[in-house]
N, C-alpha and C. Protein backbone atom coordinates (compact mmCIF):
# COMPACT_ATOMS: atom_id res chain seq x y z
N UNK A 1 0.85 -1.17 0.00
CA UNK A 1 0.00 0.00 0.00
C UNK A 1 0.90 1.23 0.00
N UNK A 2 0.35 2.22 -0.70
CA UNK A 2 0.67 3.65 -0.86
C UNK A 2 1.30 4.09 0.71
N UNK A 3 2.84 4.54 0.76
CA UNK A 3 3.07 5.45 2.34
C UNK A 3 2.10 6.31 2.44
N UNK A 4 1.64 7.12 1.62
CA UNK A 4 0.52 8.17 1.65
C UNK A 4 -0.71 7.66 2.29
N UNK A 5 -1.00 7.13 1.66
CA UNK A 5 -2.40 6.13 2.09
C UNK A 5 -2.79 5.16 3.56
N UNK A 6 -1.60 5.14 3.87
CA UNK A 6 -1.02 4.20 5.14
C UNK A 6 -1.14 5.36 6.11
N UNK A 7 -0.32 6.55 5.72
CA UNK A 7 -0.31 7.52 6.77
C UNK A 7 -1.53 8.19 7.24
N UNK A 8 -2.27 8.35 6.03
CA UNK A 8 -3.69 8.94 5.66
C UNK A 8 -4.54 8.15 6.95
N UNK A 9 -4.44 6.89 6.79
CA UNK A 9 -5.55 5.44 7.61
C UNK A 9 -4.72 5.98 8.61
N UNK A 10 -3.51 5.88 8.93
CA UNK A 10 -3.24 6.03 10.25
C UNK A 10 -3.76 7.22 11.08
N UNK A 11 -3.64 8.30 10.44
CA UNK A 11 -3.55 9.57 10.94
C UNK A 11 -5.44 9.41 11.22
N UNK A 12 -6.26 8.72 10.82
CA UNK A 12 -8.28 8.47 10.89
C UNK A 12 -7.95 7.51 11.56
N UNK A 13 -6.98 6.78 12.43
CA UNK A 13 -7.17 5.40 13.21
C UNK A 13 -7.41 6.35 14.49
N UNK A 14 -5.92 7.14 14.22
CA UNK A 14 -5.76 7.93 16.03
C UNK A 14 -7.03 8.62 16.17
N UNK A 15 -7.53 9.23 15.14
CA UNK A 15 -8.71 10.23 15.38
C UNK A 15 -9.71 9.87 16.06
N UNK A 16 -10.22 8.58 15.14
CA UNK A 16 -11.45 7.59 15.56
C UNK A 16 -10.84 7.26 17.15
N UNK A 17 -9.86 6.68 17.45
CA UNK A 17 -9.27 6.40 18.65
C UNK A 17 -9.66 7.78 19.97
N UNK A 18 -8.72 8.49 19.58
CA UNK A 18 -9.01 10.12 20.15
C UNK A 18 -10.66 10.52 20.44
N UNK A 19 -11.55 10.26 19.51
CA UNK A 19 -12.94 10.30 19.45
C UNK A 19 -13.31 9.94 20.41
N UNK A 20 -12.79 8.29 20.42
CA UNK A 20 -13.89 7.28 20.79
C UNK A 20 -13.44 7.62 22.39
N UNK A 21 -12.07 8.04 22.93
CA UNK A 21 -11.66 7.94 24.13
C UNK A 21 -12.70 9.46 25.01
N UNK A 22 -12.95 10.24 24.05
CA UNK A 22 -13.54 11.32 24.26
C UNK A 22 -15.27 11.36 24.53
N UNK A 23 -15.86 9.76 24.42
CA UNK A 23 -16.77 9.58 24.10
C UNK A 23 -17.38 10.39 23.38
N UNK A 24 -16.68 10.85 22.16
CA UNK A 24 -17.45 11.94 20.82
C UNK A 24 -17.96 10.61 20.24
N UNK A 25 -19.06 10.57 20.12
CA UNK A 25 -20.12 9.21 19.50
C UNK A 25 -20.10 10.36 17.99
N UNK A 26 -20.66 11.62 18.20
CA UNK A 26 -20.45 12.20 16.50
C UNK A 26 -19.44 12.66 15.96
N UNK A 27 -18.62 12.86 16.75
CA UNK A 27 -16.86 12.92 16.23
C UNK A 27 -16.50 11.44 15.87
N UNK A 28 -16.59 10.44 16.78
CA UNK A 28 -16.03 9.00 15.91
C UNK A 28 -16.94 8.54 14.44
N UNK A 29 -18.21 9.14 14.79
CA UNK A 29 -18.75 8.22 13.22
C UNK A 29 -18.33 9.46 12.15
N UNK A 30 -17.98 10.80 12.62
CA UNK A 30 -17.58 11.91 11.63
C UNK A 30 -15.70 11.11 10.67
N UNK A 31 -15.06 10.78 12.05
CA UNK A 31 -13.61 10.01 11.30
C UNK A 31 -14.04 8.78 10.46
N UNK A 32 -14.94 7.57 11.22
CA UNK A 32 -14.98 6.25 10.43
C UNK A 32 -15.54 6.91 9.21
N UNK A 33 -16.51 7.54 9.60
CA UNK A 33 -17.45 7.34 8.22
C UNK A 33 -18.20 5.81 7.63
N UNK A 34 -18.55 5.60 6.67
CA UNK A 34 -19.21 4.60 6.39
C UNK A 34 -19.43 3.41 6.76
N UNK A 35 -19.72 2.23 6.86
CA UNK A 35 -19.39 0.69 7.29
C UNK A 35 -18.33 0.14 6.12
N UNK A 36 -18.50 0.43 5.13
CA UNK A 36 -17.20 0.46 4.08
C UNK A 36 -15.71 1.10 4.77
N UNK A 37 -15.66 2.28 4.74
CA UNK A 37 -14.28 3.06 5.31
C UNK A 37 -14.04 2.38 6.75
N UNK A 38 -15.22 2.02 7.91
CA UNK A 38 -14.90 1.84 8.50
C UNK A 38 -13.96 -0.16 8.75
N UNK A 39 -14.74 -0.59 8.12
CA UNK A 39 -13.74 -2.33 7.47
C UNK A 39 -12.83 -1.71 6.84
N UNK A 40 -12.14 -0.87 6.62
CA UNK A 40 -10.94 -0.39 5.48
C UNK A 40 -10.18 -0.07 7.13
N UNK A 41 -10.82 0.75 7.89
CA UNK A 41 -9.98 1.59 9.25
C UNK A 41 -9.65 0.71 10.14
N UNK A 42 -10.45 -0.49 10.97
CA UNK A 42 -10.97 -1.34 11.42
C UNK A 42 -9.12 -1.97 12.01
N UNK A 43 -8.75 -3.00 10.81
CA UNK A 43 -7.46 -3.11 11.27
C UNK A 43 -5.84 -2.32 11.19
N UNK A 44 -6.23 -1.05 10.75
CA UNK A 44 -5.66 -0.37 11.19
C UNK A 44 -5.53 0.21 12.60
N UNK A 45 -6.61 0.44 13.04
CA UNK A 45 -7.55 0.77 14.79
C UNK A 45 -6.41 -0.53 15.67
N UNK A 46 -6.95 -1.47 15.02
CA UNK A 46 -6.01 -2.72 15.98
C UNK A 46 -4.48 -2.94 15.70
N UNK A 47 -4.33 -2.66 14.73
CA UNK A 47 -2.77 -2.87 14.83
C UNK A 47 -1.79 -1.51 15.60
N UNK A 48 -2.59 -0.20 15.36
CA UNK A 48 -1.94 0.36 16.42
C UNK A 48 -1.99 0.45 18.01
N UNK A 49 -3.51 -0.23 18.27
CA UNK A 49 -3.14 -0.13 19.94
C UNK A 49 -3.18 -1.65 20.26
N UNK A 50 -2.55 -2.72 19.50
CA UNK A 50 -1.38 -3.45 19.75
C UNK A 50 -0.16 -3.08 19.53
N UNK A 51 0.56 -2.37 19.04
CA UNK A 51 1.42 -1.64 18.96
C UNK A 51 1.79 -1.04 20.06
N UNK A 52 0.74 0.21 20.62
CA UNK A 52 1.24 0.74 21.92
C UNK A 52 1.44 -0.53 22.72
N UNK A 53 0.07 -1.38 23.51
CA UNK A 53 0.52 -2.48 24.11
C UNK A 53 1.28 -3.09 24.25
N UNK A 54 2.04 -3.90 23.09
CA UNK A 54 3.33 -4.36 23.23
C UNK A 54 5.02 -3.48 23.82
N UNK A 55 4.67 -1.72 23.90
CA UNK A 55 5.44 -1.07 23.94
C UNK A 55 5.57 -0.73 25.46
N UNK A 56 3.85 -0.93 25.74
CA UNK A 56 3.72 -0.96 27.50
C UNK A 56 3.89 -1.94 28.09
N UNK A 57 3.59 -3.17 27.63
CA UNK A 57 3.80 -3.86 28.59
C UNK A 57 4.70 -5.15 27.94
N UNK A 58 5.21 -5.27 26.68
CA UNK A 58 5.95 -6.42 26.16
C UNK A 58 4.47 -7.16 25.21
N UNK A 59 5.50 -7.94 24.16
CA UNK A 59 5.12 -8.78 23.11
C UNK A 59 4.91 -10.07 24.02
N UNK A 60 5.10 -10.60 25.29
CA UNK A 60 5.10 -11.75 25.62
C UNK A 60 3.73 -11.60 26.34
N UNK A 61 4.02 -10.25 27.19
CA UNK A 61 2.77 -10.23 28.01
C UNK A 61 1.13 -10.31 27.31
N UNK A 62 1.55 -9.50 26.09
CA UNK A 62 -0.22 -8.94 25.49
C UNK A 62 -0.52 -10.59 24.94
N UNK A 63 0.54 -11.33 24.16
CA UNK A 63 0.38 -12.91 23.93
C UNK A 63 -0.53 -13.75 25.20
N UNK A 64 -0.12 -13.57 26.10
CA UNK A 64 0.04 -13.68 27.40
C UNK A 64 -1.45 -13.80 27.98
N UNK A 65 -1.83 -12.42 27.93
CA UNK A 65 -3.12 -11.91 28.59
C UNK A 65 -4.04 -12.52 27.38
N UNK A 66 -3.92 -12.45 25.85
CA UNK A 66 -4.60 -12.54 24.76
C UNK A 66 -4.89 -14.15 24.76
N UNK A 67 -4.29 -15.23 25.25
CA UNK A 67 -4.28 -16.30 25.01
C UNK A 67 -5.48 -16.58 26.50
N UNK A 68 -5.16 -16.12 27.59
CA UNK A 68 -5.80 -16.30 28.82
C UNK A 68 -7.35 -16.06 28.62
N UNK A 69 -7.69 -15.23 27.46
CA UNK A 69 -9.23 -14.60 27.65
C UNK A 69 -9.31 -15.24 26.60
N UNK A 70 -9.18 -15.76 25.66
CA UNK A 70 -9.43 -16.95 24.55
C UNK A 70 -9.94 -18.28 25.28
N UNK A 71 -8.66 -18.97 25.88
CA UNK A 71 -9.10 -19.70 26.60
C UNK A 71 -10.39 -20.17 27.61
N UNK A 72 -10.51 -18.90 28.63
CA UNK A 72 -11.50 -18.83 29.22
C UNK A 72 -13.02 -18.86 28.17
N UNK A 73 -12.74 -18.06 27.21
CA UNK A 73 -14.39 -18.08 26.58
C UNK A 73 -14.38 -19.67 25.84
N UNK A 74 -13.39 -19.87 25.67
CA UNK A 74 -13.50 -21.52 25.01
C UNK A 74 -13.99 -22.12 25.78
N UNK A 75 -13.96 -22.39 27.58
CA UNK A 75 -14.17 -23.05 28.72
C UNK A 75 -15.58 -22.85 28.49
N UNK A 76 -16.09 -21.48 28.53
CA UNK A 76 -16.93 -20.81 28.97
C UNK A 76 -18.14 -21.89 28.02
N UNK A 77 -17.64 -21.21 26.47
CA UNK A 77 -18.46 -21.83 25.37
C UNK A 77 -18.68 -22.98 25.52
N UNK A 78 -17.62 -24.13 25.80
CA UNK A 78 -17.51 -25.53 25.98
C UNK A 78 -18.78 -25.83 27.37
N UNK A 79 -18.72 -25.44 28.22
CA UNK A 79 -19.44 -25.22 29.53
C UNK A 79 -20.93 -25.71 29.54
């Protein structure tokens, strides 16, 4: 993908992010925009705050915690 284009999604990930932390409900659907743009934004949204995560607390830990709450709903589901 385009650096332009990458930076573009990135720079509407933080926003939507920024929004959503702001509880702006019409500021976040003003960044996603559509259900289209927003599946285009979507894993962008997640790959950067796995990104921070891994920076706060380690690549082993977020594995770590991510595998623990998998598990449990598997129990849960299985149950």
């Amino acid at each position: 993908m385009d650096t332009e284009i990458v930076d573009d999604l990135r720079a509407q990930a933080f926003a939507a992010v920024a929004a959503w932390l702001r509880r702006d409900q019409e500021g976040f659907d003003g960044v996603v925009g559509s259900d289209e743009e927003a599946a285009v934004l979507l894993p962008i949204v997640i790959g950067e705050l796995i990104t921070a995560l891994e920076r706060l607390v380690g690549q082993h830990e977020v594995h770590k915690q991510v595998d623990g709450w998998l598990d449990e709903r598997r129990t849960r589901l299985a149950g």
